[in-house]
N, C-alpha and C. Protein backbone atom coordinates (compact mmCIF):
# COMPACT_ATOMS: atom_id res chain seq x y z
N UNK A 1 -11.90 39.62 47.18
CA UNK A 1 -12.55 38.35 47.41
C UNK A 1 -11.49 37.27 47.50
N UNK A 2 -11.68 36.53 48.89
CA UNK A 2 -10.20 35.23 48.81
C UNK A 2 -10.57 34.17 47.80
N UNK A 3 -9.96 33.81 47.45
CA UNK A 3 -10.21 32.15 46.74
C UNK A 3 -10.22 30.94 47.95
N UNK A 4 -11.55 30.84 47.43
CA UNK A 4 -11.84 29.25 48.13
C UNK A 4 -12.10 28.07 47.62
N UNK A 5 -11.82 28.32 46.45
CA UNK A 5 -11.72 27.32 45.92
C UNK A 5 -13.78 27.34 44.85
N UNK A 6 -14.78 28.00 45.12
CA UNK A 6 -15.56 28.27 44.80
C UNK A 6 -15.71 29.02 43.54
N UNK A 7 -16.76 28.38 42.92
CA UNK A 7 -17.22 29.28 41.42
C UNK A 7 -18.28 29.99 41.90
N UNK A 8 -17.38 31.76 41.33
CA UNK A 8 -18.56 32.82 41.86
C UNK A 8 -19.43 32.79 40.61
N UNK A 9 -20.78 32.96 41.14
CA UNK A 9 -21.30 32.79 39.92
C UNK A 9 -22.02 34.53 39.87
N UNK A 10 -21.78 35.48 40.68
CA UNK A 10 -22.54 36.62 40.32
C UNK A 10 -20.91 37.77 40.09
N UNK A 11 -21.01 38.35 38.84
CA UNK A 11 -19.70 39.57 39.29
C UNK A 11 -20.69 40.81 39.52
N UNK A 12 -21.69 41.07 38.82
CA UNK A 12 -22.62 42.52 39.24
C UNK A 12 -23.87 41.64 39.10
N UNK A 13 -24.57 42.64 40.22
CA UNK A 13 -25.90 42.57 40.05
C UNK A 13 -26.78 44.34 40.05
N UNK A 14 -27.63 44.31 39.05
CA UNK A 14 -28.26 45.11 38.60
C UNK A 14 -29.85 45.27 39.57
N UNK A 15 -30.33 46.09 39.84
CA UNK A 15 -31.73 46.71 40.89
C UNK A 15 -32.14 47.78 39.79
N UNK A 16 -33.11 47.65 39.41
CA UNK A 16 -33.88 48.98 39.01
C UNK A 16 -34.29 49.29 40.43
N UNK A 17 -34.21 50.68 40.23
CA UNK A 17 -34.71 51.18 41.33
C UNK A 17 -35.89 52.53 40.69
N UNK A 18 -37.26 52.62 41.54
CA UNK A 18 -38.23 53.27 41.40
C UNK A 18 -38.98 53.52 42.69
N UNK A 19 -38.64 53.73 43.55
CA UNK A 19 -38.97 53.90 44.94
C UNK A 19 -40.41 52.93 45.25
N UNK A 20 -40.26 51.80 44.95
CA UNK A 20 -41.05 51.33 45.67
C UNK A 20 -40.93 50.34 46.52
N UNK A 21 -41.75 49.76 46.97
CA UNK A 21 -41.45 48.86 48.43
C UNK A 21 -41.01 48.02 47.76
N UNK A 22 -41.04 47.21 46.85
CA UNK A 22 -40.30 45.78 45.94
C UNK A 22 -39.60 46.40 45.84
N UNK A 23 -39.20 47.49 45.13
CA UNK A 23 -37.66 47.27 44.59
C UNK A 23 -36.82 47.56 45.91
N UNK A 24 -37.16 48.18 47.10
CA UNK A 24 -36.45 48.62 48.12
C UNK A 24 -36.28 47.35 48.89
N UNK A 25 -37.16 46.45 48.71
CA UNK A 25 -36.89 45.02 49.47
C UNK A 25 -35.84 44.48 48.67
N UNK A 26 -35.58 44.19 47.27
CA UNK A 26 -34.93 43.58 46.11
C UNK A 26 -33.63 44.31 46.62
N UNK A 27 -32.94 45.54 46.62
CA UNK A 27 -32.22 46.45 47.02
C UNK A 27 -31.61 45.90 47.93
N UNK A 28 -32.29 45.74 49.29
CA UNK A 28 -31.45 45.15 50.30
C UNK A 28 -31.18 43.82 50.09
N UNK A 29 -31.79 42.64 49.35
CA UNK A 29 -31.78 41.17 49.19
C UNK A 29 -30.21 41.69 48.34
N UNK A 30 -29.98 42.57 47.25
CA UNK A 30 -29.27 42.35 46.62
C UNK A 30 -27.77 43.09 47.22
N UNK A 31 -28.10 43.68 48.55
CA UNK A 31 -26.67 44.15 49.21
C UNK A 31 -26.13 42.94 50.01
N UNK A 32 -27.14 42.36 50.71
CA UNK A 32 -26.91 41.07 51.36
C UNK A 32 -26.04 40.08 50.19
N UNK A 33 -26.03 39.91 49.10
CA UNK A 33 -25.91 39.03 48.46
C UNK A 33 -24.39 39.55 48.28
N UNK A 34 -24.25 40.51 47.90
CA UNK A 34 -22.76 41.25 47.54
C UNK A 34 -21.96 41.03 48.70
N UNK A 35 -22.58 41.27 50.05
CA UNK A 35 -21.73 41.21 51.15
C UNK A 35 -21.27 40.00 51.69
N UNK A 36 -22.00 39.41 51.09
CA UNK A 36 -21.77 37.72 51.93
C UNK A 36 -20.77 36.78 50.88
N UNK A 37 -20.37 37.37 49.50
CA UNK A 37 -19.81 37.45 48.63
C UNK A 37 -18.31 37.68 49.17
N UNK A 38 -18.64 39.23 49.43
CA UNK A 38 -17.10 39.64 49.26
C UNK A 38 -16.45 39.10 50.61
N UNK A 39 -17.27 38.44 51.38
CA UNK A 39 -17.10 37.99 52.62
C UNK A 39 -16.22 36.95 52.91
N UNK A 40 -16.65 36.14 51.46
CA UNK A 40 -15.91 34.59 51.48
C UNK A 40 -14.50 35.07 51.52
């Protein structure tokens, strides 16, 4: 992750996972979030 001068405010994020349609939606909300992260 570069420094931009930004406070990360997430280091892990946690998904229970139980095969259902929420958590499989939550799942992808929470890969999006990592990627756009390690992006900066």
């Amino acid at each position: 992750m570069k420094d931009s001068g930004e406070t990360v405010m997430y280091k892990r994020i946690l998904v229970a996972l139980d095969g259902s349609l929420s958590v499989s939606l939550a799942l992808e909300e929470a890969l999006k979030l990592a990627r756009s992260v390690t992006r900066c």
